[in-house]
C-alpha atoms as a PDB file:
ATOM      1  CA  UNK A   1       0.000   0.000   0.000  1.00  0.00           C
ATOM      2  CA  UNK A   2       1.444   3.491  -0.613  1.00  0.00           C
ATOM      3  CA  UNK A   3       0.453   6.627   1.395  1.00  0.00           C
ATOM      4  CA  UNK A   4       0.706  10.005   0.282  1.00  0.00           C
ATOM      5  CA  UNK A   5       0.631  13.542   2.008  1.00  0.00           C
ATOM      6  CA  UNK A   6       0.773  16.135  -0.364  1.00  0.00           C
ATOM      7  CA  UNK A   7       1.768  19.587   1.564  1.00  0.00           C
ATOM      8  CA  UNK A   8      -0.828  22.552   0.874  1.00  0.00           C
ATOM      9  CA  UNK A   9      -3.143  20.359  -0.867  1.00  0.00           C
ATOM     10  CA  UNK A  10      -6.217  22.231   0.043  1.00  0.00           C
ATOM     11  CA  UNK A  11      -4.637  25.182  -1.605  1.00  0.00           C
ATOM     12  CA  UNK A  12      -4.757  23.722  -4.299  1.00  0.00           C
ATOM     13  CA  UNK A  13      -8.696  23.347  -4.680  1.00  0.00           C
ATOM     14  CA  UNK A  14     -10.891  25.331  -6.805  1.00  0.00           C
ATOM     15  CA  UNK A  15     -13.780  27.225  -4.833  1.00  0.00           C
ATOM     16  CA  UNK A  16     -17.207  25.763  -6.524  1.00  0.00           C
ATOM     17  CA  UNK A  17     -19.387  28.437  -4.510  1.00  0.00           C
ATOM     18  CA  UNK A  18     -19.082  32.129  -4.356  1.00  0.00           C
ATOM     19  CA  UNK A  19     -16.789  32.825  -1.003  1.00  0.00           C
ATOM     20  CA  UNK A  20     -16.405  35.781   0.371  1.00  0.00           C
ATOM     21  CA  UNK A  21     -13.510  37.104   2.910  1.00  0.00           C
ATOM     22  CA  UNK A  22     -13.202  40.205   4.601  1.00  0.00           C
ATOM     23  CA  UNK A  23      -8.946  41.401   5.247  1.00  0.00           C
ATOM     24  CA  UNK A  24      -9.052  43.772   7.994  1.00  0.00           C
ATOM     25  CA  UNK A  25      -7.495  47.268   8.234  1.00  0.00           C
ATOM     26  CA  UNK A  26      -4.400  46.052   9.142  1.00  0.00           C
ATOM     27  CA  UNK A  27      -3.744  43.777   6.937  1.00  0.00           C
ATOM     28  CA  UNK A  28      -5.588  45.919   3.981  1.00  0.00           C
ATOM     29  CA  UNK A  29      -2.985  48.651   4.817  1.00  0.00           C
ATOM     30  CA  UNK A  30      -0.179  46.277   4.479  1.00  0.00           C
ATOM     31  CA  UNK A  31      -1.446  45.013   0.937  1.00  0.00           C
ATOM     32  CA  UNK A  32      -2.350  48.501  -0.314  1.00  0.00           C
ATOM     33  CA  UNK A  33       1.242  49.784   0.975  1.00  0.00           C
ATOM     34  CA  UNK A  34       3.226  46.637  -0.601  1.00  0.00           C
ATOM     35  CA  UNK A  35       0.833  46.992  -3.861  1.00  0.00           C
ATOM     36  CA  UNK A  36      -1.017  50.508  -4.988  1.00  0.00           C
ATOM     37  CA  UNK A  37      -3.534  48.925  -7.335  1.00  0.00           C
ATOM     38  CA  UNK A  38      -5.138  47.606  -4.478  1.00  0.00           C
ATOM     39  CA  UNK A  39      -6.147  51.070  -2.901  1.00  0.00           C
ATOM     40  CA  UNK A  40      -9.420  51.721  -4.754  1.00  0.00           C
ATOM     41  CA  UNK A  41     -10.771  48.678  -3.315  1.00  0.00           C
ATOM     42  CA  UNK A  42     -10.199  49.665   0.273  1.00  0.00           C
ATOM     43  CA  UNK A  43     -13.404  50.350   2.051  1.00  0.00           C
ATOM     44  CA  UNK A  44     -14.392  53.493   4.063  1.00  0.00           C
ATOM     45  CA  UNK A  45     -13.626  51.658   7.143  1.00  0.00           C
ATOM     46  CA  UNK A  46     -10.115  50.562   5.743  1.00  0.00           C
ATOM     47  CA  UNK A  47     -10.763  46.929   5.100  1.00  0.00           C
ATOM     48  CA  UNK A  48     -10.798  45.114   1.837  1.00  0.00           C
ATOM     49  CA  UNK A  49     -13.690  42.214   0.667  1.00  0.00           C
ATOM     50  CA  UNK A  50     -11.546  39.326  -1.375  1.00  0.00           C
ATOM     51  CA  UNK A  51     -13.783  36.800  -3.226  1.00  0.00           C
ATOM     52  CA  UNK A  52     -11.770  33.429  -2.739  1.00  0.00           C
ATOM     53  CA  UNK A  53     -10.674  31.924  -5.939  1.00  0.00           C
ATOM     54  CA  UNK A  54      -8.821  28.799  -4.443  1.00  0.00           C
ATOM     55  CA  UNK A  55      -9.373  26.730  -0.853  1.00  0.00           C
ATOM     56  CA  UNK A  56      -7.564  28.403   2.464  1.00  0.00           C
ATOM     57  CA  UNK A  57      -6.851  26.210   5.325  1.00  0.00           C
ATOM     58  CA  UNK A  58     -10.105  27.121   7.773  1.00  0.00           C
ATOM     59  CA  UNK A  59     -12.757  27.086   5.343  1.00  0.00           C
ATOM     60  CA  UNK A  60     -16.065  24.649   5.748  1.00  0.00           C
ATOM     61  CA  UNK A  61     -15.478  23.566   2.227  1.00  0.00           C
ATOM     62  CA  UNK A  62     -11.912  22.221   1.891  1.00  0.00           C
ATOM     63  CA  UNK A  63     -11.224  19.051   2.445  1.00  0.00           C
ATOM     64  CA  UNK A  64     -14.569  18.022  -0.293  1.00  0.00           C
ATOM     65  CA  UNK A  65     -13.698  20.241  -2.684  1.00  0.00           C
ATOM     66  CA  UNK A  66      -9.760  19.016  -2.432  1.00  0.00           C
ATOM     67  CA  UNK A  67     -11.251  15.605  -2.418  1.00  0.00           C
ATOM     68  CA  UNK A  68     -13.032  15.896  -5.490  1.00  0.00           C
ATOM     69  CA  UNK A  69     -10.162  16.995  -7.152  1.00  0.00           C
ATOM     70  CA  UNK A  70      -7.924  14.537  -6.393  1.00  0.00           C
ATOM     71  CA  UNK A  71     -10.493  11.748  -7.188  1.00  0.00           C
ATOM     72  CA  UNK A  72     -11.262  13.114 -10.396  1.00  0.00           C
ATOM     73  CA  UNK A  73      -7.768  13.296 -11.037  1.00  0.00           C
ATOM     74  CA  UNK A  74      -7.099   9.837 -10.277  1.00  0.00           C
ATOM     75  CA  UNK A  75     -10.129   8.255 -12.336  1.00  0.00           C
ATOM     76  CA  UNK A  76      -8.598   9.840 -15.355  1.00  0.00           C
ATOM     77  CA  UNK A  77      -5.472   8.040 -14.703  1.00  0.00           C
ATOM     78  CA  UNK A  78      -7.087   4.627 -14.575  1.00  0.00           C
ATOM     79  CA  UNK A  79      -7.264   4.457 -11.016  1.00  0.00           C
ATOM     80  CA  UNK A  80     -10.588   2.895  -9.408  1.00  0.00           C
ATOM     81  CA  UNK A  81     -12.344   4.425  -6.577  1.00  0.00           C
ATOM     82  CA  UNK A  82     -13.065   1.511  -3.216  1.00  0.00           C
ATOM     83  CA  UNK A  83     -16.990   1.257  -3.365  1.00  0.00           C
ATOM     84  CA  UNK A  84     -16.438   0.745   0.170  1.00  0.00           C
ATOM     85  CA  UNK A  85     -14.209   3.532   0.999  1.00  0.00           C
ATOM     86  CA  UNK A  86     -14.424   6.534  -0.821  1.00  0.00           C
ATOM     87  CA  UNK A  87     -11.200   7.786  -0.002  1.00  0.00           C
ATOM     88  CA  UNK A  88      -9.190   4.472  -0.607  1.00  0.00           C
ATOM     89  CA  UNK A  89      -7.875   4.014  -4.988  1.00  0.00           C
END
């Protein structure tokens, strides 16, 4: 049997639904200051609302979406998914 642990694989997920994330002052300053083109997006209240394009560590939705990834992945190789255990190739 192998085992695999792929670092920073939820990263690597593509968001499905429409997610939403709010930076707060601080960190909006620090963006804005590193990166100009960010500024008009700053809110009166200094913080900035990000739509999430990818999975972040913390979100609800992570570990599915990463799983349907990788299982789609696999499939097209020629792997076949355990009818048992969903998570097993």
């Amino acid at each position: 049997a192998v085992t695999l642990d792929i670092g920073g694989a939820y990263l690597n997920a593509d968001m499905i639904e429409e997610v939403l994330m709010l930076i707060s002052k601080e960190l909006a300053d620090i963006l804005v200051k590193s990166n100009p083109q960010f500024k008009p997006y700053q809110r009166e209240d200094g913080t900035i609302i990000v739509r999430l394009d990818k999975a972040l560590y913390g979100c609800v939705e992570s570990g599915k979406l990463w799983n349907m990834k990788i299982t789609k992945q696999l499939i097209s190789m020629g792997y076949k998914q355990n009818a048992y255990e969903e998570c097993v190739f």
